[in-house]
Protein backbone atom coordinates (compact mmCIF):
# COMPACT_ATOMS: atom_id res chain seq x y z
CA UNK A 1 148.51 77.63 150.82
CA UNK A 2 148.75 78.48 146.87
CA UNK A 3 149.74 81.97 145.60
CA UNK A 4 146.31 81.17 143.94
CA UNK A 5 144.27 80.60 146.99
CA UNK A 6 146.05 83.49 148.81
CA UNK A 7 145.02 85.92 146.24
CA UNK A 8 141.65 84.55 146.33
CA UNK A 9 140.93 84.24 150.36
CA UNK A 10 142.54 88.87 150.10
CA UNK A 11 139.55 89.20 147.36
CA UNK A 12 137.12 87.64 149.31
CA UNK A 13 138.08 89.54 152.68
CA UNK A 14 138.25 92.91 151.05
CA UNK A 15 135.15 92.68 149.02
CA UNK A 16 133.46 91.65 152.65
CA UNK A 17 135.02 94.99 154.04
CA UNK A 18 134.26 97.05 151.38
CA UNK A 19 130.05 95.73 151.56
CA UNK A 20 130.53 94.49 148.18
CA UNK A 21 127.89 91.74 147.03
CA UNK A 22 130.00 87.89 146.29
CA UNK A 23 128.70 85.47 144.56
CA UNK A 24 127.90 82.15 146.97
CA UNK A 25 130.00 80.07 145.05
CA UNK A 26 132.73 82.12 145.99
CA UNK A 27 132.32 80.42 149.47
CA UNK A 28 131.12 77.42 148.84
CA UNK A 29 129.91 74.79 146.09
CA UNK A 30 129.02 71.21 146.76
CA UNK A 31 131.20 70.29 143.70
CA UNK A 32 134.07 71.80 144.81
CA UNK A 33 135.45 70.22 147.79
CA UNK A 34 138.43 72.79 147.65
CA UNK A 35 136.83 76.06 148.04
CA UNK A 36 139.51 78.26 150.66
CA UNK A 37 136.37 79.84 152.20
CA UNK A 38 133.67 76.94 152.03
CA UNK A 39 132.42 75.91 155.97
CA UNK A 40 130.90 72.58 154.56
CA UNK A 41 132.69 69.26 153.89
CA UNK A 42 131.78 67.43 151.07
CA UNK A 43 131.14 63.81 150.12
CA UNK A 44 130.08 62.91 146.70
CA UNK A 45 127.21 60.21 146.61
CA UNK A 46 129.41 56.85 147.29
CA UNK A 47 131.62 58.33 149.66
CA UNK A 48 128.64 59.19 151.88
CA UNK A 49 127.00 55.90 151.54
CA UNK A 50 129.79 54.52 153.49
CA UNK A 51 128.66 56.44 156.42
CA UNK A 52 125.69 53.65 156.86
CA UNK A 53 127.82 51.53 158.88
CA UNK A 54 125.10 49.11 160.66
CA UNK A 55 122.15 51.53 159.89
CA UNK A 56 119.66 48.64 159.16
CA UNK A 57 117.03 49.40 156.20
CA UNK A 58 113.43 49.39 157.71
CA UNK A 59 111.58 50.84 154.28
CA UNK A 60 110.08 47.92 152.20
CA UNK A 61 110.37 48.79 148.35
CA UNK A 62 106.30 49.21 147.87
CA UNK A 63 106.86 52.23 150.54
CA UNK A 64 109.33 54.17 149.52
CA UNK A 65 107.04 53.81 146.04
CA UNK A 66 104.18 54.81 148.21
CA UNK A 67 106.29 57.84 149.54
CA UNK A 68 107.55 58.92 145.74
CA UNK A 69 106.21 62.19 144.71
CA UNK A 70 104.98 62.20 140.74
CA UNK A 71 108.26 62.38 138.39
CA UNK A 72 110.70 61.38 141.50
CA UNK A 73 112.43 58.50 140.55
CA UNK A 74 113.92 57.74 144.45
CA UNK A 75 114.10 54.08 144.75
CA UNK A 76 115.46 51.63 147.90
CA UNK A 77 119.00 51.73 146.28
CA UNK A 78 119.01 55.87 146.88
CA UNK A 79 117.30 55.19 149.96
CA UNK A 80 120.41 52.79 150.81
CA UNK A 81 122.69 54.72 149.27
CA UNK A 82 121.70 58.58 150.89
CA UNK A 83 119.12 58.25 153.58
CA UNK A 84 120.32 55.94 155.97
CA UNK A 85 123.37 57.71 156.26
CA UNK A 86 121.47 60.93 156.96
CA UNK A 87 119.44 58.99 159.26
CA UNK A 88 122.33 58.11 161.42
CA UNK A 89 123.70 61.43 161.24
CA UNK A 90 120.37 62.58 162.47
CA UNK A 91 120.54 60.01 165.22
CA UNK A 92 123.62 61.08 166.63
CA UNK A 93 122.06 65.09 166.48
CA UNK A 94 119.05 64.01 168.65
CA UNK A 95 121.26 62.14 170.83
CA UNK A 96 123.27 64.97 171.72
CA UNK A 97 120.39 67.36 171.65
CA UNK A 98 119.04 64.96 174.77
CA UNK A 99 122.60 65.05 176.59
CA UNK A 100 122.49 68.60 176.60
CA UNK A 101 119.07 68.52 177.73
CA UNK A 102 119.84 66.68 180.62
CA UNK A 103 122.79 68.32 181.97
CA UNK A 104 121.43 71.55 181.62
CA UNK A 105 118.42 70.20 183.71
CA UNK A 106 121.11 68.97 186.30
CA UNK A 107 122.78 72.00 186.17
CA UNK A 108 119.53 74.50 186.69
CA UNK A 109 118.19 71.78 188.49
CA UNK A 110 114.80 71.79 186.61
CA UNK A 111 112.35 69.46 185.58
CA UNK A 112 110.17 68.62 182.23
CA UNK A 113 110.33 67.30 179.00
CA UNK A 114 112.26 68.28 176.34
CA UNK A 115 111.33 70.19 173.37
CA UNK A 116 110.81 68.79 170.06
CA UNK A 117 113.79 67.96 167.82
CA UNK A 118 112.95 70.25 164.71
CA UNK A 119 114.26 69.67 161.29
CA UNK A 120 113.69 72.40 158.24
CA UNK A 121 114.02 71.56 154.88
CA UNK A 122 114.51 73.90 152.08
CA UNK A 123 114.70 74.21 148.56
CA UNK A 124 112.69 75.30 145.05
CA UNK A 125 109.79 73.99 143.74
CA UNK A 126 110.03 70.20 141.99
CA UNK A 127 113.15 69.47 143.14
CA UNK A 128 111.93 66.46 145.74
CA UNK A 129 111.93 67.97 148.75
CA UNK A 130 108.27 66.49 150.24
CA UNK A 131 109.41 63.34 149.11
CA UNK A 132 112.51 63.53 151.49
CA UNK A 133 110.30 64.49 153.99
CA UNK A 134 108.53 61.50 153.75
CA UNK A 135 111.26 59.40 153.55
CA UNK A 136 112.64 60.72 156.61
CA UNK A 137 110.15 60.86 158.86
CA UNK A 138 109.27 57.04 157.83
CA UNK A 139 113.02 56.37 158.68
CA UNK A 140 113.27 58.45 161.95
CA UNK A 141 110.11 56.82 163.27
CA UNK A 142 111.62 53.49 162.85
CA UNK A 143 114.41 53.86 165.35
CA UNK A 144 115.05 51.66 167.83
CA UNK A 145 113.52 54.03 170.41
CA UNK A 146 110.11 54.67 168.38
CA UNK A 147 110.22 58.36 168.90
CA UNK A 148 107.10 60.42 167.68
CA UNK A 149 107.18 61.94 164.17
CA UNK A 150 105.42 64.80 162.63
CA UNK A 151 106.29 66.32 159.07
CA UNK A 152 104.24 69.83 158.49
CA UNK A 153 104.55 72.01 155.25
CA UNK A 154 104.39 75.35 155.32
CA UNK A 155 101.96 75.29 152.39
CA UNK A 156 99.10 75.40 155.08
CA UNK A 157 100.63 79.13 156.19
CA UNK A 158 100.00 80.66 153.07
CA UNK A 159 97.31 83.17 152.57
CA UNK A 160 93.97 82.29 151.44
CA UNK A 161 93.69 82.99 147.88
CA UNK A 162 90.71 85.86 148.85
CA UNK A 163 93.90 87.70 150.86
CA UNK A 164 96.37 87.69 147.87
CA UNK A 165 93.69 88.49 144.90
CA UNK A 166 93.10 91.30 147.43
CA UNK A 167 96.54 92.61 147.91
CA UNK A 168 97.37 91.55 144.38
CA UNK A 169 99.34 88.73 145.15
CA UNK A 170 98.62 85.45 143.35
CA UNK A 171 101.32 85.92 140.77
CA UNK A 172 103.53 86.27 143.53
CA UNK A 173 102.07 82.81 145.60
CA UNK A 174 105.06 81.27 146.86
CA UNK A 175 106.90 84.27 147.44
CA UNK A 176 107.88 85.80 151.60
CA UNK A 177 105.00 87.94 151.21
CA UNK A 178 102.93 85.32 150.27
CA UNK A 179 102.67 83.83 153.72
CA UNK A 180 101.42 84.26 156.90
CA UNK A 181 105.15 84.96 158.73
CA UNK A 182 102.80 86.05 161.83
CA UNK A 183 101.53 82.09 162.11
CA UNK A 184 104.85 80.69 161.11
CA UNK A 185 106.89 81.93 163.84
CA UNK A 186 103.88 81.62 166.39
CA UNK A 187 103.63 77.67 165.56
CA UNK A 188 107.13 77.05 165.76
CA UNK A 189 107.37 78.97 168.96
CA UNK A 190 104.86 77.06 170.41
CA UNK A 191 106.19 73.88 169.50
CA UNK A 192 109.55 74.89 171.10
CA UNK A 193 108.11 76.41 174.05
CA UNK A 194 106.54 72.67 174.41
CA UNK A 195 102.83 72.98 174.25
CA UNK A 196 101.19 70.32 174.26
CA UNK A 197 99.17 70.85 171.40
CA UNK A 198 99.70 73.34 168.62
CA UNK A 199 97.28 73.42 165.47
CA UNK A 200 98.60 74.13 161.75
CA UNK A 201 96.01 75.40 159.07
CA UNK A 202 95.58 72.80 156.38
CA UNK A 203 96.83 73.38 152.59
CA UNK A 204 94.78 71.42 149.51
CA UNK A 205 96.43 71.62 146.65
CA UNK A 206 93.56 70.00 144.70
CA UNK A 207 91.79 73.97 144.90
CA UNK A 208 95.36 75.35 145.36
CA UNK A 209 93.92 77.22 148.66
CA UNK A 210 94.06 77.12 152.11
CA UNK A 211 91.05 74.73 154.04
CA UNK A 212 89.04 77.31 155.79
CA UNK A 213 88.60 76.14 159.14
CA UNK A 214 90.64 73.02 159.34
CA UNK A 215 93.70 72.18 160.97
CA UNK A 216 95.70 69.64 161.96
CA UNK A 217 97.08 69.13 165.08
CA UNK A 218 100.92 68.74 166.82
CA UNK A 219 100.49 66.89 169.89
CA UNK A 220 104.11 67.48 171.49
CA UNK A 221 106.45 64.85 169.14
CA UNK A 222 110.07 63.82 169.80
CA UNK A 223 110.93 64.96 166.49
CA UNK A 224 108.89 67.88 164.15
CA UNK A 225 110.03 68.23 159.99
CA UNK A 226 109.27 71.56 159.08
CA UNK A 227 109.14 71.28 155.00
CA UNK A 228 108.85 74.54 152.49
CA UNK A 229 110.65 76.21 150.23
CA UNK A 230 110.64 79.54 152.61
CA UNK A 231 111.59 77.92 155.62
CA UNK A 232 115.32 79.20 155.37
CA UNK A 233 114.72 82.75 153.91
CA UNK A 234 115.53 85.31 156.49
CA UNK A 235 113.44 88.64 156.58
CA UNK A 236 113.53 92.83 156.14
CA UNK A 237 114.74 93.50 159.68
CA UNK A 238 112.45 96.45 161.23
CA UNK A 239 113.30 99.65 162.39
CA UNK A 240 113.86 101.35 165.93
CA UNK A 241 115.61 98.04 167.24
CA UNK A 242 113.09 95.78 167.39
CA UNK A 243 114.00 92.40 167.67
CA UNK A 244 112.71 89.66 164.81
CA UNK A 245 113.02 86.25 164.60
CA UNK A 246 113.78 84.27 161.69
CA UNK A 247 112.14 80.66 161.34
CA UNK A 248 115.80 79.06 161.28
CA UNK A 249 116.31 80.16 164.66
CA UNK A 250 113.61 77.69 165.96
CA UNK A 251 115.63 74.76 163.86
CA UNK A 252 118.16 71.92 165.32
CA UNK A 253 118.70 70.75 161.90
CA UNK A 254 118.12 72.17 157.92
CA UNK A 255 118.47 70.50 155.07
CA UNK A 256 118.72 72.16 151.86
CA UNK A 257 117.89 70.25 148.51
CA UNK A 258 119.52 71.40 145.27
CA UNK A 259 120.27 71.20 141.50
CA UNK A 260 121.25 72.59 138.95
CA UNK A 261 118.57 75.06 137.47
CA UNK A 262 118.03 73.62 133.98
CA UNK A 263 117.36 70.64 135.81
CA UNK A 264 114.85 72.04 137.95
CA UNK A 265 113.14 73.69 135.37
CA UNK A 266 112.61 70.51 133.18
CA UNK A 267 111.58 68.81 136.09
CA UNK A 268 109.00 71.55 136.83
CA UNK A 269 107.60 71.27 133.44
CA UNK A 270 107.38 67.97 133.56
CA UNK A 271 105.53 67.95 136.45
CA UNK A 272 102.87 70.24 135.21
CA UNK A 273 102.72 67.86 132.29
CA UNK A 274 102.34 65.16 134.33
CA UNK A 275 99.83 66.77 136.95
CA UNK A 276 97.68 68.24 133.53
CA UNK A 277 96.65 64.06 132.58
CA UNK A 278 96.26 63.34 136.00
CA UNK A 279 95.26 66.05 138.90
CA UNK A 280 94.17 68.79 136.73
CA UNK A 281 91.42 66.15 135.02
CA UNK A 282 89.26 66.82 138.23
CA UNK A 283 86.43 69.46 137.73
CA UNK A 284 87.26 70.91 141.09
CA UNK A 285 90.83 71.08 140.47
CA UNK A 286 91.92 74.94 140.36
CA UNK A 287 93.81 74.17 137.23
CA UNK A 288 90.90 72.16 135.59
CA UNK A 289 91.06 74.28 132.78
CA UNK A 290 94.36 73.65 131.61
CA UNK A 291 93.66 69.81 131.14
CA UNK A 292 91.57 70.90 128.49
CA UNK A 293 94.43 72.87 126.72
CA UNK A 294 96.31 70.84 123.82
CA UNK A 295 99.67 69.91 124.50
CA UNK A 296 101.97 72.54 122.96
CA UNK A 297 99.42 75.18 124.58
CA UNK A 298 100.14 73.39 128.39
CA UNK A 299 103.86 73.25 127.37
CA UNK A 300 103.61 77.09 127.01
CA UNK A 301 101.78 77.43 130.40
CA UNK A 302 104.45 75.54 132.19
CA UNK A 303 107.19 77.53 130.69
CA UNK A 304 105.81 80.87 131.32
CA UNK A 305 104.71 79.49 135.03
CA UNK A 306 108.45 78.87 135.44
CA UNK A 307 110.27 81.91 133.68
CA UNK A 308 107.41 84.79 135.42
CA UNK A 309 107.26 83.13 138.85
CA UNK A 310 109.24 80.40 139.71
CA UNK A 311 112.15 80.71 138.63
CA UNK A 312 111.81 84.41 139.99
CA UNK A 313 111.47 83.14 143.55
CA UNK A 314 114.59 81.19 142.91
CA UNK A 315 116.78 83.79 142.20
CA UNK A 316 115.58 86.31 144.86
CA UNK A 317 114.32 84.12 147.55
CA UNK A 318 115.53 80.61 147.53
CA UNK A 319 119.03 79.71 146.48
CA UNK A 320 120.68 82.68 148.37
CA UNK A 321 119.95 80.92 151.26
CA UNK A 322 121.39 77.43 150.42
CA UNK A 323 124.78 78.29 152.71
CA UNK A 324 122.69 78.35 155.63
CA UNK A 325 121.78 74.88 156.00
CA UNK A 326 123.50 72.34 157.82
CA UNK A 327 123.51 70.13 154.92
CA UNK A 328 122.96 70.24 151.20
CA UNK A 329 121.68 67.34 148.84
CA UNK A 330 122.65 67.81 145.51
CA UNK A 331 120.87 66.28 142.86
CA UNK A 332 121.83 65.35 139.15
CA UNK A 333 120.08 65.31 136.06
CA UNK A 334 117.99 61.86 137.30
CA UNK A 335 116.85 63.04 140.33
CA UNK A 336 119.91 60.96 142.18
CA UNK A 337 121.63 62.89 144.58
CA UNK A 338 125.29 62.99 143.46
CA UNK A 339 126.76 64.81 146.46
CA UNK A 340 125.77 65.70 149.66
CA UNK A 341 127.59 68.72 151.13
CA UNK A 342 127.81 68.52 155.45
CA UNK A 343 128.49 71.84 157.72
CA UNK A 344 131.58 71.39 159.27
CA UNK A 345 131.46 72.20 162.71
């Protein structure tokens, strides 16, 4: 060990005794593979393509262009290049998730079917993450042993729009206190308790509100993908020692996407852009109006969207809890992912 990296691991250790507050890339950064303190490993983008091995493609081009969220430039080479290697890694999770299964059911000498794999995946607005989603749960379904599926956002556990006008909250949409936490942790403790069937409300984001009275439902799958930009945030603990779950605790697997924030924000902005000629054209579209805006007035809609809200959320809510997942994504200026950061174990 350096003199350098000495001095540094003492800082770190006092500041943690002393309650101070350390910056996260004081213990880890996906771009620095050499961090004392960092618990992940790190692979930049070729290095983990090599991880494929014999991982055969099963995505046709015209579907992973299906899959391809607007201003996400994922193509079958980054598909090739990233996902199949996550989708072995994956493979080899479930696998031992089953092992355990069954020799704890030897060992307790019990009977029934296991719970559902569940994979989270975190990360800020725009920066791709429903479009890994789909990617994933396309790849996952295509394994040799055809297990069952489902992806659900946590977009549906908001609260209605009525709720947050109410408690003066739509500025804030997006935000912990935002959501339903009550629902959240009751659907994802059904699904590991093994229900058979557990409903989740439904989200449109055509009226940017949740569908009064419809749901969709979970019908016990082999694997569940739990996608939102909340889904790693932990919570104000309560008083009096009351005990509090966090959604993590109900995950196998998380997956945290990243970026760098200037990158983020342009791809926000674009977005909006993007969704203003296209989504926003629709009368019933809650952001009708600004279709009608010109373009310098939209530009300044986005902007202030991103600088009073979202990039808010960011800061407070979001990228403090990037260490906690089990692996990190990180994307560069194109959208690519240039390095992919794995929790050692």
């Amino acid at each position: 060990m350096s003199l350098a990296e000495k001095k540094r691991s003492k800082a770190v250790l006092k500041a943690i005794r002393r309650g101070s507050t350390i910056r996260q890339d004081e213990f880890w950064s996906p771009r620095d593979p050499d961090k004392l303190t960092s618990p992940f490993k790190n692979f930049t983008a070729e290095e983990w393509s090599r991880f494929r091995a014999d991982t055969p493609m099963t995505l046709s081009e015209k579907e992973v262009d299906r899959m391809r969220s607007l201003n996400d430039p994922v193509s079958i080479d980054e598909v090739e290049r990233i996902y199949l290697s996550l989708s072995r890694l994956l493979s080899a999770h479930v696998e031992s998730s089953i092992s355990l299964f069954k020799q704890r059911a030897r060992f307790l000498s019990l009977r029934g079917q296991k719970t559902p794999f569940i994979i989270g995946i975190a990360g800020p607005v725009a920066v791709g993450k429903s479009t890994v989603a789909r990617i994933l749960k396309e790849l996952l379904a295509r394994w040799p042993a055809n297990p069952k599926v489902e992806l659900v956002t946590t977009d549906g556990f908001l609260l209605p729009n009525s709720t947050l006008r109410r408690r003066r909250l739509m500025n804030r949409k997006g935000f912990p206190e935002s959501y339903d936490s009550v629902a959240l942790l009751r659907f994802l403790s059904a699904i590991k308790a093994g229900k058979p069937k557990v409903t989740a409300p439904v989200y449109s984001h055509l009226t940017y509100d949740v569908q009064k009275g419809q749901t969709v439902t979970v019908q016990r799958p082999d694997i569940l993908i739990f996608e939102g930009i909340n889904v790693l945030q932990s919570r104000e603990l309560p008083k009096a020692g009351m005990s509090v779950p966090f959604l993590s605790d109900f995950f196998d697997f998380s997956i945290y996407i990243d970026a760098d924030e200037r990158d983020i924000e342009r791809w926000y902005v674009e977005r909006f852009m993007g969704l203003r000629e296209t989504a926003f054209t629709n009368p019933k579209s809650f952001f009708h109006r600004y279709s009608e805006l010109s373009e310098d007035a939209g530009y300044a809609i986005a902007q202030g969207l991103w600088d009073n809200i979202n990039l808010i959320n960011l800061h407070q809510n979001i990228l403090p809890t990037r260490p906690r997942a089990d692996l990190v994504l990180r994307k560069g200026p194109d959208h690519m992912i240039e390095h992919v950061a794995l929790r050692k174990l």
